[in-house]
PDB file of N, CA and C in Angstrom:
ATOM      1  N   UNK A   1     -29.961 -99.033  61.962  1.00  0.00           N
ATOM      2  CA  UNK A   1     -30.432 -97.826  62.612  1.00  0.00           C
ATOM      3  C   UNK A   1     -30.632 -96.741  61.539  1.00  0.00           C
ATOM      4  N   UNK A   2     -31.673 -95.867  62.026  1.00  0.00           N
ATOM      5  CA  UNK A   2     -31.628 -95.170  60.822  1.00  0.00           C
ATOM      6  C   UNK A   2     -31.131 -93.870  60.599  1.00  0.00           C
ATOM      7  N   UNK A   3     -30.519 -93.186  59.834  1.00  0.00           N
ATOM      8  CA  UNK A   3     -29.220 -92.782  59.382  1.00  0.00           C
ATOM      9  C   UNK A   3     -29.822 -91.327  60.576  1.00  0.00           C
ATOM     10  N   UNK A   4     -30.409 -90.766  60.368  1.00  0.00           N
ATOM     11  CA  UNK A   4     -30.878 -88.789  61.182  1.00  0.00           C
ATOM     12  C   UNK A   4     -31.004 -89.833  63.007  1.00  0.00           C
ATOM     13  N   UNK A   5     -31.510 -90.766  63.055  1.00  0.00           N
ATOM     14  CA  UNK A   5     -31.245 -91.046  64.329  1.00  0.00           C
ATOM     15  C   UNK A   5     -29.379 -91.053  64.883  1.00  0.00           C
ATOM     16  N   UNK A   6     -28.871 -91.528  64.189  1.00  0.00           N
ATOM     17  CA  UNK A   6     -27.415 -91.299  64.337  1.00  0.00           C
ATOM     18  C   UNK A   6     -27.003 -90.265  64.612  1.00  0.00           C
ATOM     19  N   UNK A   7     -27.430 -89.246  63.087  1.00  0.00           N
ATOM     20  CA  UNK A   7     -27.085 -87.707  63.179  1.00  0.00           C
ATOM     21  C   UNK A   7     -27.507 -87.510  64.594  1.00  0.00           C
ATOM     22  N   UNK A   8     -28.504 -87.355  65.277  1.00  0.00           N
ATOM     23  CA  UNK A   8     -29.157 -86.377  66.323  1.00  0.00           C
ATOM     24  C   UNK A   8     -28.615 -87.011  67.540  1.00  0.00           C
ATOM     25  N   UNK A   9     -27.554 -88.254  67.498  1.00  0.00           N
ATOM     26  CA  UNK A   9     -26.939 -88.447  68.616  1.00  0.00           C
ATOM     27  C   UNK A   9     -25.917 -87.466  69.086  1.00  0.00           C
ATOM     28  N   UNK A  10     -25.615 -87.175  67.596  1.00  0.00           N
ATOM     29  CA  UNK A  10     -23.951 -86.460  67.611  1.00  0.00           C
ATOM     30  C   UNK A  10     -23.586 -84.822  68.388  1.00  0.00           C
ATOM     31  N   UNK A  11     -22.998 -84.549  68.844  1.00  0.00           N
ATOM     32  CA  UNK A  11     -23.133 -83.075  68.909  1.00  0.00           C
ATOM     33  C   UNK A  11     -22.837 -82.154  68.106  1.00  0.00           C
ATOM     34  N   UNK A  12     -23.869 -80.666  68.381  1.00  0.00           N
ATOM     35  CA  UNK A  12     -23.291 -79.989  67.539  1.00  0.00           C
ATOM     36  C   UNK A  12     -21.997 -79.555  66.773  1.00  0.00           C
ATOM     37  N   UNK A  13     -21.076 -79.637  68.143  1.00  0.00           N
ATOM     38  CA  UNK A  13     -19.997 -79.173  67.606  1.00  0.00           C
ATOM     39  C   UNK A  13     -19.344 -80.128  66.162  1.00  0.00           C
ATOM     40  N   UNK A  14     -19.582 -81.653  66.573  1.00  0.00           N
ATOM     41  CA  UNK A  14     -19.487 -82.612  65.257  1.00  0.00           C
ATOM     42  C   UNK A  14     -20.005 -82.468  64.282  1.00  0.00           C
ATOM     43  N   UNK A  15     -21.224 -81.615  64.393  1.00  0.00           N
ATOM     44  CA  UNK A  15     -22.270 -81.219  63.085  1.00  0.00           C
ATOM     45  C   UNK A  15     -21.616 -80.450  62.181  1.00  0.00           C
ATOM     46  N   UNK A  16     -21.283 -79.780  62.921  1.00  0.00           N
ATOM     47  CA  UNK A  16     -20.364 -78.669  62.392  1.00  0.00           C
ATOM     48  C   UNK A  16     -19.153 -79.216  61.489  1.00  0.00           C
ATOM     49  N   UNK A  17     -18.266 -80.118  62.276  1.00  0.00           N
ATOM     50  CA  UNK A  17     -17.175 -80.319  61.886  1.00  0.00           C
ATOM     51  C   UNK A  17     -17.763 -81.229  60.307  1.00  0.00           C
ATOM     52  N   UNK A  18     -18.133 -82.019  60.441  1.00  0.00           N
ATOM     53  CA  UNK A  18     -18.925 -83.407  59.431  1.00  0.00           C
ATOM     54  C   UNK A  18     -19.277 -82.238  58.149  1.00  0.00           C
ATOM     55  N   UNK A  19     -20.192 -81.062  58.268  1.00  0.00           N
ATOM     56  CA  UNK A  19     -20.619 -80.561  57.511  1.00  0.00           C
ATOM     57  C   UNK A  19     -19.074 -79.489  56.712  1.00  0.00           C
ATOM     58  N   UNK A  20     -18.352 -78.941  57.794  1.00  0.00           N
ATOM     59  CA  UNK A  20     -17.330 -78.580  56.591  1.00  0.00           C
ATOM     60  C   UNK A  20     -16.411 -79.437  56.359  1.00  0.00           C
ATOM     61  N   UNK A  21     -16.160 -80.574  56.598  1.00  0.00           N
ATOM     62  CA  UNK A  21     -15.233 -81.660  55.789  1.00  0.00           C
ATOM     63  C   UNK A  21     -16.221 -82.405  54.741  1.00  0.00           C
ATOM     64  N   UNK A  22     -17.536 -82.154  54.666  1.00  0.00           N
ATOM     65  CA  UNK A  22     -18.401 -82.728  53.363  1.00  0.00           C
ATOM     66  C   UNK A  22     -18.296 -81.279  52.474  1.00  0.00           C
ATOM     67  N   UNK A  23     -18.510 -80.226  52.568  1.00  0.00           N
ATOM     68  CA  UNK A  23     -18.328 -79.305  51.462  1.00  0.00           C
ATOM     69  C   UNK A  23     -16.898 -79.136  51.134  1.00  0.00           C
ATOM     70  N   UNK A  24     -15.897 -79.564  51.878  1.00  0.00           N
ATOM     71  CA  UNK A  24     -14.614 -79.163  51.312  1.00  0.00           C
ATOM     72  C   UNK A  24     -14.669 -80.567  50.511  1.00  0.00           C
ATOM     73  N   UNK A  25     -15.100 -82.040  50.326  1.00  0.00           N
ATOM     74  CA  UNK A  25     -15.165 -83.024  49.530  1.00  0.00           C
ATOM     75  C   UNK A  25     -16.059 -82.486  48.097  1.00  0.00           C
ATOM     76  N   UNK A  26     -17.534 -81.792  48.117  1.00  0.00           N
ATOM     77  CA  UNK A  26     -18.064 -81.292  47.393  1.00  0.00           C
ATOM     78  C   UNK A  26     -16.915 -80.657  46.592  1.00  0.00           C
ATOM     79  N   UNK A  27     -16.188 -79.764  46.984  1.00  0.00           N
ATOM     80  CA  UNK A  27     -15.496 -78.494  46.326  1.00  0.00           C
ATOM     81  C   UNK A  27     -14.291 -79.151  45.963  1.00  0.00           C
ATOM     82  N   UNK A  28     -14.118 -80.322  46.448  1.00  0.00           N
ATOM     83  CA  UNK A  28     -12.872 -81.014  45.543  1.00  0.00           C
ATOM     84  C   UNK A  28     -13.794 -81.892  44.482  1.00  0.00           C
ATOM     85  N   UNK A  29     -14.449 -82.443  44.817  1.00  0.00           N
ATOM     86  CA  UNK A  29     -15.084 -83.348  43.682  1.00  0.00           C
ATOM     87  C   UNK A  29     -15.363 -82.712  42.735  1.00  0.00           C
ATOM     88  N   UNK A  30     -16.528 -81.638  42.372  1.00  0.00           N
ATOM     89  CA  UNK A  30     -16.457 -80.131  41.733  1.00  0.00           C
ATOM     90  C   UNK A  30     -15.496 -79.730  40.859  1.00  0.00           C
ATOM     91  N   UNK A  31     -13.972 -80.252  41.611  1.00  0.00           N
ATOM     92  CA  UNK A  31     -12.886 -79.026  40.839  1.00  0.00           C
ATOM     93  C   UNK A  31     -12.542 -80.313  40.231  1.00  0.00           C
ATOM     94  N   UNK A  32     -12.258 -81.614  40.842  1.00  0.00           N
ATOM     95  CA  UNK A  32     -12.052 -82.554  39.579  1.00  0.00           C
ATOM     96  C   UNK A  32     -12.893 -83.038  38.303  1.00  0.00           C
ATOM     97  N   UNK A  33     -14.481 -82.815  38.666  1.00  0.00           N
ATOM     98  CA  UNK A  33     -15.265 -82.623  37.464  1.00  0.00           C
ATOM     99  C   UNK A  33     -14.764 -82.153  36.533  1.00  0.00           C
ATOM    100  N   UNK A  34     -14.111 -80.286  36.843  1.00  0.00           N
ATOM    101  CA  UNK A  34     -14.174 -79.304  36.175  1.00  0.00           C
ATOM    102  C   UNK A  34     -12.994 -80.127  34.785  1.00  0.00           C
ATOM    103  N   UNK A  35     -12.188 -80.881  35.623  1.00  0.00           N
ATOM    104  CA  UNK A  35     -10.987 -81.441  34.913  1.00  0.00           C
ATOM    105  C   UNK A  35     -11.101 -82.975  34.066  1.00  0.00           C
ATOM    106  N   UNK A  36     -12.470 -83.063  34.390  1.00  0.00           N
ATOM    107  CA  UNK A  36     -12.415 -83.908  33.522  1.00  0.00           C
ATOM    108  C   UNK A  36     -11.960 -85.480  34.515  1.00  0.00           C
ATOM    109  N   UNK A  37     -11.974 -85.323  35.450  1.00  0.00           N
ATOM    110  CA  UNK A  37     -11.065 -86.520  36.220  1.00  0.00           C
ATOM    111  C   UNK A  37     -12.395 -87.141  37.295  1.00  0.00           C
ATOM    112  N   UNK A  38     -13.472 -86.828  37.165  1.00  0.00           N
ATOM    113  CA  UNK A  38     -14.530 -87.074  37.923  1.00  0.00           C
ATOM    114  C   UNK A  38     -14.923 -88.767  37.696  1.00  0.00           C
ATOM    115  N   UNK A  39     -14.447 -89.245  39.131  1.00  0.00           N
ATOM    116  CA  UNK A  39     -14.856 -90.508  39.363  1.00  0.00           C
ATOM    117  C   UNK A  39     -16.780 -90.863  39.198  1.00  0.00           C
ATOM    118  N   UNK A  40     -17.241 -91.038  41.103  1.00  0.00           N
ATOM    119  CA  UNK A  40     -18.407 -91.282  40.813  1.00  0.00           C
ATOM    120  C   UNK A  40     -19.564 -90.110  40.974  1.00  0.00           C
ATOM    121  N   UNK A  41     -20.044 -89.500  40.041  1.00  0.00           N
ATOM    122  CA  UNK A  41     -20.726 -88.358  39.724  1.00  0.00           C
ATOM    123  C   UNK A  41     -21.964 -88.646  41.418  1.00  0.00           C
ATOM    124  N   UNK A  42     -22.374 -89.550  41.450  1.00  0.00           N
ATOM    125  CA  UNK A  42     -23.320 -89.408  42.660  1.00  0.00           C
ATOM    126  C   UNK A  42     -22.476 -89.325  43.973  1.00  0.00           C
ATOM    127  N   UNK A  43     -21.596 -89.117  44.056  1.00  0.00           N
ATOM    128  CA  UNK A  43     -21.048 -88.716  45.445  1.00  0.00           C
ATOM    129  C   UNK A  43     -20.895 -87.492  45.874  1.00  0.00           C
ATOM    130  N   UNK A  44     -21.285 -86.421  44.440  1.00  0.00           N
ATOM    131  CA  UNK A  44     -21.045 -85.041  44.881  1.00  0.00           C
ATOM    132  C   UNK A  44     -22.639 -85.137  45.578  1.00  0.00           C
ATOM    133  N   UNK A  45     -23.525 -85.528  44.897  1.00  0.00           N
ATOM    134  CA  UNK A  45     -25.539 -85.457  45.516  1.00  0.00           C
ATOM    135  C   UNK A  45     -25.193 -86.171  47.007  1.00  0.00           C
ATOM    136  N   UNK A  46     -24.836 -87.523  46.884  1.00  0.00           N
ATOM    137  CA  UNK A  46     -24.889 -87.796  48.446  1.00  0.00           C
ATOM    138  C   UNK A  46     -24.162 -86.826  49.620  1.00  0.00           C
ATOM    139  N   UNK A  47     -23.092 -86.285  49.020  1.00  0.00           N
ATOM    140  CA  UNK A  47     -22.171 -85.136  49.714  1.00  0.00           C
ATOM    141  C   UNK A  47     -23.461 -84.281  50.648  1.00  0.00           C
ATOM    142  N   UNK A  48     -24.181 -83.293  49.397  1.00  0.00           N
ATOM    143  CA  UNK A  48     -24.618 -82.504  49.590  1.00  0.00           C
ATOM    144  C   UNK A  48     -26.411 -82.465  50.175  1.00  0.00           C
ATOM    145  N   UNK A  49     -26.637 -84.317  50.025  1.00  0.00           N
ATOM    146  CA  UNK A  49     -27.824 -84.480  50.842  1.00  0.00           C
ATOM    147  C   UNK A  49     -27.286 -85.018  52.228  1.00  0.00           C
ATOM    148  N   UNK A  50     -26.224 -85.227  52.656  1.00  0.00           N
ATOM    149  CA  UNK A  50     -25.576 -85.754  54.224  1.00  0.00           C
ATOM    150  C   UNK A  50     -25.411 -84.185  54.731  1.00  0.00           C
ATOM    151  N   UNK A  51     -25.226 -83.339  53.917  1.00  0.00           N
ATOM    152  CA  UNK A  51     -24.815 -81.957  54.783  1.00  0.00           C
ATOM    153  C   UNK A  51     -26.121 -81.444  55.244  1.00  0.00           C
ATOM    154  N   UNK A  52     -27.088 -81.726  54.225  1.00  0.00           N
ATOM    155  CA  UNK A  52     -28.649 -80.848  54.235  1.00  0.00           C
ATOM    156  C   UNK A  52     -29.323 -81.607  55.468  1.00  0.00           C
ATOM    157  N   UNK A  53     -28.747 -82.948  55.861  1.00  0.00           N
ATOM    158  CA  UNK A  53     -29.824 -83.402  56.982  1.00  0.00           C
ATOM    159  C   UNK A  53     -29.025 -83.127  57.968  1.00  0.00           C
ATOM    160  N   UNK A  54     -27.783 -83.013  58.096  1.00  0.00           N
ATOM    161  CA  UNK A  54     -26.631 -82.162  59.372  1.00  0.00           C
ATOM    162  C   UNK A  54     -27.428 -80.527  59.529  1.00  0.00           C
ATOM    163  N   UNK A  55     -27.436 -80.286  58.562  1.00  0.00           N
ATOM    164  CA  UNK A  55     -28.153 -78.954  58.859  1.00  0.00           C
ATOM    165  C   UNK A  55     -29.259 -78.862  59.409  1.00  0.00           C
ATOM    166  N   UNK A  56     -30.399 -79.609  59.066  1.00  0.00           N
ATOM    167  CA  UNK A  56     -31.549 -79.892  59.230  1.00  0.00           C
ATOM    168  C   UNK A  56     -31.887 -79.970  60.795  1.00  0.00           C
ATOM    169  N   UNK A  57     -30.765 -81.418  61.208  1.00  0.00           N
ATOM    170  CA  UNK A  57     -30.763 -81.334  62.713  1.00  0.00           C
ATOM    171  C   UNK A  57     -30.414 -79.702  63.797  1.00  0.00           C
ATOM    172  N   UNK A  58     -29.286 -79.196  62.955  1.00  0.00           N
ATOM    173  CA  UNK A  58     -28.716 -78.482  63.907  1.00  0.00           C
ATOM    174  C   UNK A  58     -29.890 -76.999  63.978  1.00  0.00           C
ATOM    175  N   UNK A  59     -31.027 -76.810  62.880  1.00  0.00           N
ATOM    176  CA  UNK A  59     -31.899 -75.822  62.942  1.00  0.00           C
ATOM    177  C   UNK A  59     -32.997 -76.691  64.047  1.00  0.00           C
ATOM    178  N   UNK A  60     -33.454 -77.971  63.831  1.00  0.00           N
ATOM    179  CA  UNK A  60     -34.029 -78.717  64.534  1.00  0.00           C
ATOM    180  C   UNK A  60     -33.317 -78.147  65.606  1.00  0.00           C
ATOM    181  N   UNK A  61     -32.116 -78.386  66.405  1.00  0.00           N
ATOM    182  CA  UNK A  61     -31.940 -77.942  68.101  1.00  0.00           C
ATOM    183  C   UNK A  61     -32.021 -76.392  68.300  1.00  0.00           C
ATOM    184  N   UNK A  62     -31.802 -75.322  67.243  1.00  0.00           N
ATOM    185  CA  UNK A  62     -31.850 -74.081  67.498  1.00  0.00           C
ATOM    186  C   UNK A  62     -33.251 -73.693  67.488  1.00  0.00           C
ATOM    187  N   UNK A  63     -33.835 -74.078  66.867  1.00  0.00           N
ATOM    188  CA  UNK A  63     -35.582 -74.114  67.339  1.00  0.00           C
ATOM    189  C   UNK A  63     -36.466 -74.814  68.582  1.00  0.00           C
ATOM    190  N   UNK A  64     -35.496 -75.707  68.920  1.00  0.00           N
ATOM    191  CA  UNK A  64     -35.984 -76.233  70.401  1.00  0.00           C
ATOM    192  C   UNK A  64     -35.530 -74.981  71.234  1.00  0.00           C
ATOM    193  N   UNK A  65     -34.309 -74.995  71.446  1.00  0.00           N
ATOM    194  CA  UNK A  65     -33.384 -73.818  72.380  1.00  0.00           C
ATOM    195  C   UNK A  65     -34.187 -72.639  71.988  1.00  0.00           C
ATOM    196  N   UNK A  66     -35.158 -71.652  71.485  1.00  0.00           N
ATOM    197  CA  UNK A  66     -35.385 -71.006  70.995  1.00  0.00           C
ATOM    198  C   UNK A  66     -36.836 -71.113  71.894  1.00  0.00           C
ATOM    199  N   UNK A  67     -37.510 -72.099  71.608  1.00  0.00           N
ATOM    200  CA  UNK A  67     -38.896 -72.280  71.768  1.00  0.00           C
ATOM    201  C   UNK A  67     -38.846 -72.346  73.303  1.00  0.00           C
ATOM    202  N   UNK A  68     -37.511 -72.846  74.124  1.00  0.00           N
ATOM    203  CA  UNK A  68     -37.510 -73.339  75.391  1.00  0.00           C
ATOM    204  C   UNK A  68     -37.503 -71.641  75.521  1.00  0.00           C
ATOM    205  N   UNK A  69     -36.644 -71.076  75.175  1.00  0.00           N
ATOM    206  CA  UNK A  69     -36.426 -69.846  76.239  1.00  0.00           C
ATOM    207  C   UNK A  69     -37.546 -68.950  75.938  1.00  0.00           C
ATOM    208  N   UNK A  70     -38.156 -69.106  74.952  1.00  0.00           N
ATOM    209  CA  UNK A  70     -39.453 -68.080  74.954  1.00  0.00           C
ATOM    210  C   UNK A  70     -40.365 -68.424  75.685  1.00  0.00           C
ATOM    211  N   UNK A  71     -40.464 -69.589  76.578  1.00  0.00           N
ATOM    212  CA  UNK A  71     -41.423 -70.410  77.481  1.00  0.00           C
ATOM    213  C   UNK A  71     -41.452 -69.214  79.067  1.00  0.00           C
ATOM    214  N   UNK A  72     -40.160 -68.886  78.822  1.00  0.00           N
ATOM    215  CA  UNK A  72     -39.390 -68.251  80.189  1.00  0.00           C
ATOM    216  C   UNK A  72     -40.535 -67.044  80.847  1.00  0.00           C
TER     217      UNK A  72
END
């Protein structure tokens, strides 16, 4: 299945949650870089491209909700 079809099952409120437990991983991965202790360098990019399509969706539904009520 393909991966934003998943996302857009989920609810917002999960969007939410998914997206700040991936930047608090960013901001640890980040601080272990800083130290020199940085495992696999592409997990901070995948981090921060899984948050950008969480986001993506959740402007995707605020622009539906948006477009619906200006119909009114």
């Amino acid at each position: 299945m393909n991966p934003m079809t998943e996302i857009r099952e989920r609810t917002s409120d999960d969007l939410l949650r998914e997206v700040a437990v991936a930047e608090h991983q960013i901001w640890e991965l980040r601080f272990q870089a800083g130290r020199e202790k940085a495992g696999d360098p592409s997990k901070i990019r995948q981090l921060r491209r899984d948050v950008a399509r969480r986001l993506t969706v959740m402007r995707e539904r605020e622009l539906a909700a948006s477009e619906g009520s200006d119909d009114e």
